[in-house]
Protein backbone atom coordinates (compact mmCIF):
# COMPACT_ATOMS: atom_id res chain seq x y z
CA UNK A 1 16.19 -4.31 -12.66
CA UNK A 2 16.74 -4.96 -8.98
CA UNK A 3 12.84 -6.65 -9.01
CA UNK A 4 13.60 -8.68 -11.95
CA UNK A 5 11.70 -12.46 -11.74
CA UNK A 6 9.68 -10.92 -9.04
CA UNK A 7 5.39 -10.45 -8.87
CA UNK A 8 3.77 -7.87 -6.81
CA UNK A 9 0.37 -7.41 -6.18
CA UNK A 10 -0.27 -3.35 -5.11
CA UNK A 11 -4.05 -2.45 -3.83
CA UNK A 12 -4.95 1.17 -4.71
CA UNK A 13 -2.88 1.20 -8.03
CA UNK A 14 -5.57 3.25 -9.75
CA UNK A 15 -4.01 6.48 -8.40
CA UNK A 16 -1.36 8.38 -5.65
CA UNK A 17 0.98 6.25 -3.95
CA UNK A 18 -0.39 3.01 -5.32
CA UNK A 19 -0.23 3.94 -8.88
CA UNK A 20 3.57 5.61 -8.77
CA UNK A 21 4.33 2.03 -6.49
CA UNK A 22 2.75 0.11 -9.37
CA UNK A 23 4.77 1.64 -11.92
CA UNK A 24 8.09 1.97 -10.00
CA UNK A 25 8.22 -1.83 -9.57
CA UNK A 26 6.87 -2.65 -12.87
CA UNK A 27 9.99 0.07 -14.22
CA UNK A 28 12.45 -2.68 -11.91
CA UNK A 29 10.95 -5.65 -13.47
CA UNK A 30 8.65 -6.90 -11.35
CA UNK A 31 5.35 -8.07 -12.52
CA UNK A 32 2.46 -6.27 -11.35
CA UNK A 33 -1.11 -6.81 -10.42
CA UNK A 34 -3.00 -3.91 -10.27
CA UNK A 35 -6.11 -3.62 -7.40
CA UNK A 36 -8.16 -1.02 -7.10
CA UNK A 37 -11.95 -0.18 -7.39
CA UNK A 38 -11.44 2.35 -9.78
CA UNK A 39 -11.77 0.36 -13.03
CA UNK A 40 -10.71 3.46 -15.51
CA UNK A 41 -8.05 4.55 -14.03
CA UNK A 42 -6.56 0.87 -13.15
CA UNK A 43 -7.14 -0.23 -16.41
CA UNK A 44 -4.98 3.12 -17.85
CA UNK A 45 -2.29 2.27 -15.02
CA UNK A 46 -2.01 -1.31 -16.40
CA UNK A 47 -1.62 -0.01 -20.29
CA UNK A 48 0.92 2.43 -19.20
CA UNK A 49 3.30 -0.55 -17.63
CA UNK A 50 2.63 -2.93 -20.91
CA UNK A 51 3.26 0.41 -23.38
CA UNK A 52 6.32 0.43 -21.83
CA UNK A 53 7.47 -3.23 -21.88
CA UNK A 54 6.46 -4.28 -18.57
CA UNK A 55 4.08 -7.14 -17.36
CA UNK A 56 0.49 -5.96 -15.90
CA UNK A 57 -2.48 -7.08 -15.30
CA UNK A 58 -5.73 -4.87 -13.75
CA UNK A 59 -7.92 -6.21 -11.43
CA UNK A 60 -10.60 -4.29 -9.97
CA UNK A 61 -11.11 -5.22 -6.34
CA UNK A 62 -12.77 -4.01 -3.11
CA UNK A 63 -10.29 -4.49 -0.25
CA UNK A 64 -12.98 -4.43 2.18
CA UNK A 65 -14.54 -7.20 0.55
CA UNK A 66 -12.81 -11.03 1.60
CA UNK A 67 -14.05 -12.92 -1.66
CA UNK A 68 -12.66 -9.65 -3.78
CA UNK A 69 -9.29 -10.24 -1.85
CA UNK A 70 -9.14 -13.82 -2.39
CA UNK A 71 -10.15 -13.49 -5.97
CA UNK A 72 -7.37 -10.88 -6.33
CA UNK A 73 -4.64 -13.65 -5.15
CA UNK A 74 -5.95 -16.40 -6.77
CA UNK A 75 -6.29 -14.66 -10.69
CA UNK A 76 -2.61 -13.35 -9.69
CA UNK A 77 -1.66 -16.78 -8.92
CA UNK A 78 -3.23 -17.84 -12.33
CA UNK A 79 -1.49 -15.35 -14.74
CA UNK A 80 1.89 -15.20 -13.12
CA UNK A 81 2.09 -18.48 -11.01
CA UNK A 82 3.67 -17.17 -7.69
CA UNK A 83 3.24 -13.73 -5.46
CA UNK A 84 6.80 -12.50 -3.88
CA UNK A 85 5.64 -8.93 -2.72
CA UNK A 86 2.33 -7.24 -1.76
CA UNK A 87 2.13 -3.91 -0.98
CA UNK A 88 -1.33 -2.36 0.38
CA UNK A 89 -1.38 0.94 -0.99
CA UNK A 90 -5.63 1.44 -0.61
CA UNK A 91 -6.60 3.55 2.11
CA UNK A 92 -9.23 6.96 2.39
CA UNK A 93 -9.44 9.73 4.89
CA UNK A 94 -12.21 12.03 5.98
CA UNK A 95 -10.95 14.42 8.88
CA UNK A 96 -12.90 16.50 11.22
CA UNK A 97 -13.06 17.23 14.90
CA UNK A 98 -14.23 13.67 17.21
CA UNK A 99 -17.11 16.02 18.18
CA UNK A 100 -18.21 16.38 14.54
CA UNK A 101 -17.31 12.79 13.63
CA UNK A 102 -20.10 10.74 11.63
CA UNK A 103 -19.37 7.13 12.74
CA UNK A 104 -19.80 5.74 8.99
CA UNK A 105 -16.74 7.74 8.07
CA UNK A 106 -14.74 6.50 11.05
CA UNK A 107 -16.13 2.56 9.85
CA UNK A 108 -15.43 3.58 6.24
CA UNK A 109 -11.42 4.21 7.44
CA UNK A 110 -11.25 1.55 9.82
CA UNK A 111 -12.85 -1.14 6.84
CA UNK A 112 -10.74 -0.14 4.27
CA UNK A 113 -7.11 1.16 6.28
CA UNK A 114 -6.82 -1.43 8.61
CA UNK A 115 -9.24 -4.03 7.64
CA UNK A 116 -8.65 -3.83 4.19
CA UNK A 117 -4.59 -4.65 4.76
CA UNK A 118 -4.98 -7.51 7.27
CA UNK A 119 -7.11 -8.99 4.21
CA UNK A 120 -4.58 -8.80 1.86
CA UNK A 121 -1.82 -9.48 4.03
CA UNK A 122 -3.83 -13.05 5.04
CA UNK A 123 -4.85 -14.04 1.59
CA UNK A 124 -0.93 -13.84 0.39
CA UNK A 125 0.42 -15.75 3.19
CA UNK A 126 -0.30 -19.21 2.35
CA UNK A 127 1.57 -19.11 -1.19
CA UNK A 128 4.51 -16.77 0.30
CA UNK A 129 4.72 -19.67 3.33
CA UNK A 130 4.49 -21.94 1.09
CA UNK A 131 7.45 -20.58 -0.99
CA UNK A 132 9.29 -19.59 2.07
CA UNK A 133 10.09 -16.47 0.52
CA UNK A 134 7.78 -12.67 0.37
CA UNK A 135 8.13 -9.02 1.22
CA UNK A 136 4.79 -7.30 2.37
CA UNK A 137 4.90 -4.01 2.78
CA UNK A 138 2.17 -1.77 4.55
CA UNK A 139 1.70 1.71 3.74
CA UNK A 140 1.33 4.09 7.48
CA UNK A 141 1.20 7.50 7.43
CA UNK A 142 3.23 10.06 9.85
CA UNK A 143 -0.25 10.24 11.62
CA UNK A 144 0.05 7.33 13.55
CA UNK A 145 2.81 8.97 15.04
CA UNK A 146 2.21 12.32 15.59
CA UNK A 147 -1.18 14.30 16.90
CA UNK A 148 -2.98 15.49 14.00
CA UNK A 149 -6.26 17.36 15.09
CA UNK A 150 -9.23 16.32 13.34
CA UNK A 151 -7.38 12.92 12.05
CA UNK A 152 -8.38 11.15 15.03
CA UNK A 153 -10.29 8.41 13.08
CA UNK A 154 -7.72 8.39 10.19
CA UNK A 155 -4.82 8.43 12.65
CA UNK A 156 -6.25 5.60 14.45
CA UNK A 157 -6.61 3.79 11.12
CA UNK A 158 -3.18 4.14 10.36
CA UNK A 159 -1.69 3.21 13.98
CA UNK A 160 -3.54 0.06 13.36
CA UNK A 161 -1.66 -0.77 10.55
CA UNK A 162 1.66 -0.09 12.14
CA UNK A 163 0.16 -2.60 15.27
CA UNK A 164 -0.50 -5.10 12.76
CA UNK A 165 2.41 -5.35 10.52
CA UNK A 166 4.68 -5.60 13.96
CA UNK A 167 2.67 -8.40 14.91
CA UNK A 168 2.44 -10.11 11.43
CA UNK A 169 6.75 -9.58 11.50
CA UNK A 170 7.04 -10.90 14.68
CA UNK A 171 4.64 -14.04 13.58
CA UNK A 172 6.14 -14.73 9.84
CA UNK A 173 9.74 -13.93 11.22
CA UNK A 174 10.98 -18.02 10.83
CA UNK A 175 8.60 -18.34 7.88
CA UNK A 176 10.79 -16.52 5.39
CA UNK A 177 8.42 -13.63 5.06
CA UNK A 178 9.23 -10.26 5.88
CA UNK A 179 6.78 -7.77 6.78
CA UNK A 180 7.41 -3.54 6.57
CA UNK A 181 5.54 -0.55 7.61
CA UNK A 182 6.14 2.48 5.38
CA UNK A 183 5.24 5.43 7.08
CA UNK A 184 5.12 8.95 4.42
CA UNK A 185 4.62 12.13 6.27
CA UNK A 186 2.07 14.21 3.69
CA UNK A 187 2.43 13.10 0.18
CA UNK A 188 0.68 15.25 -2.88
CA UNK A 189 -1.78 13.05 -3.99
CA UNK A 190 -5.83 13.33 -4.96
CA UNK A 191 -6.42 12.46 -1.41
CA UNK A 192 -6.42 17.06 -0.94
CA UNK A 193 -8.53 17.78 -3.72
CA UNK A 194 -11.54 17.29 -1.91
CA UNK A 195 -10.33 18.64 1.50
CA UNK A 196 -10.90 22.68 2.12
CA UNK A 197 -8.13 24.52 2.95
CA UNK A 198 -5.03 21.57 2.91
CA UNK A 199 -1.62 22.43 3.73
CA UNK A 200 0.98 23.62 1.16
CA UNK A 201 1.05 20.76 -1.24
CA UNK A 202 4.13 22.29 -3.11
CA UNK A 203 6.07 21.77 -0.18
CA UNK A 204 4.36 17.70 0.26
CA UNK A 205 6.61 14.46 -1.17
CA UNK A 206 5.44 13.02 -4.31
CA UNK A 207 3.65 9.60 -4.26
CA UNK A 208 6.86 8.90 -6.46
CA UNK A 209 8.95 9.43 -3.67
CA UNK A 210 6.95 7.16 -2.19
CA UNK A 211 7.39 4.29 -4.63
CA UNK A 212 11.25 4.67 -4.39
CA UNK A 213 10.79 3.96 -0.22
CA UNK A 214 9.14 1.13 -1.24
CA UNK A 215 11.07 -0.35 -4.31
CA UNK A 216 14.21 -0.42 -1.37
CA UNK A 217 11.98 -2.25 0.63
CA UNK A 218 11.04 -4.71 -1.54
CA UNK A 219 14.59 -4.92 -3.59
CA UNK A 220 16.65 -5.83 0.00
CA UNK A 221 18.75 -9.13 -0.14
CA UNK A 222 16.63 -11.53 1.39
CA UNK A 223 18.99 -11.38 5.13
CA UNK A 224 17.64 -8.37 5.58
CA UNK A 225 14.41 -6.33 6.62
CA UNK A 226 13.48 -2.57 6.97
CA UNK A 227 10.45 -3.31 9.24
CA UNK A 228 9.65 0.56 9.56
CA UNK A 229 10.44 3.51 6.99
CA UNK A 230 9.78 6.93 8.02
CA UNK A 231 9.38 9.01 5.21
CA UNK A 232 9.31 13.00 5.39
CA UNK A 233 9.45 15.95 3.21
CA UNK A 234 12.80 17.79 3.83
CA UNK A 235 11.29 20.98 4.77
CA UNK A 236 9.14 19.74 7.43
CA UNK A 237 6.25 16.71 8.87
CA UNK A 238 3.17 18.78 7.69
């Protein structure tokens, strides 16, 4: 139970990475709140973590949306009376060519990637500070590091978020507050359903791969950090 006494708040827990991050921490003890804007699928998430024992509770939020954020910490605050670790999990993706690109898709990424974690990240910070004590981790993607064509706008998303959570590190680094990047190369989640022609997704990690990344982030004794995890499947970056 290496998350034992601990409360996390993880955005996109409806489904993929979120969801598997949700329940990995919730299996180590933590107690979870669950944001997404999928109320169904949240709400099942939540019941799953509870069936099994665990503490949950599912809050339907728009991270693009600063009065859903700050709602989201404060009713966490309320049911569970502190927040150690918040992982931002929500994120979409639209590729095509920059000549193709529609610029409400690229705003759509850039609102909810980028935007949507410095929200989250902001609206935890006073009650982490305050306790001198918090683990944020940011989820990346392996397209922030390598050329992806027709991920331009997604890529761009995602190399924000690496930006930011260097720059949020470097900033909370005395305040007790650490702050993590986890970057997965391509994971199997409902992200390809919709997208024609996807790469192999037998030979993609699982979103619970994923959620053991992060459940090492999270679990570290509090002298120490990992600031960036690379993630990959073992045959290859896809």
């Amino acid at each position: 139970m290496r998350l034992a006494r601990r409360v996390a708040i993880v955005t996109g827990a409806g489904r993929g990475i979120g969801r598997a991050i949700a329940l990995a921490f919730a299996t180590e003890g933590a107690a979870v709140a669950l944001a997404a804007r999928t109320g169904p699928a949240l709400a099942s998430a939540a019941e799953q973590i509870r069936q099994a024992g665990g503490r949950a509770l599912a809050l339907p939020t728009d991270v693009a949306s600063e009065q859903s954020i700050e709602a989201l910490v404060r009713e966490t605050l309320a049911a569970f009376a502190r927040v150690d670790i918040l992982v931002t999990a929500a994120g979409g993706a639209s590729f095509s060519p920059v000549a193709d690109a529609k610029t409400e898709d690229w705003d759509a990424m850039l609102r909810v990637n980028l935007r949507g974690a410095m929200l989250a990240c902001r609206a935890v910070l006073p009650a982490m500070m305050a306790q001198r004590s918090g683990t944020i981790i940011n989820v990346g993607s392996i397209a922030s590091k390598r050329a992806l064509p027709g991920a331009a706008a997604y890529s761009a998303s995602k190399a924000g978020v690496v930006a930011f959570s260097r720059a949020l590190a470097e900033e909370l680094r005395g305040a007790g507050v650490r702050v993590g990047v986890l970057v997965p190369g391509a994971v199997d989640t409902p992200l390809w359903d919709g997208i024609a022609n996807p790469p192999d997704r037998r030979a993609m990690l699982r979103a619970e791969d994923v959620a053991q990344a992060a459940v090492l982030m999270a679990a570290l004794p509090e002298g120490a950090s990992l600031e960036e995890l690379t993630l990959l499947p073992a045959g290859g970056i896809l």
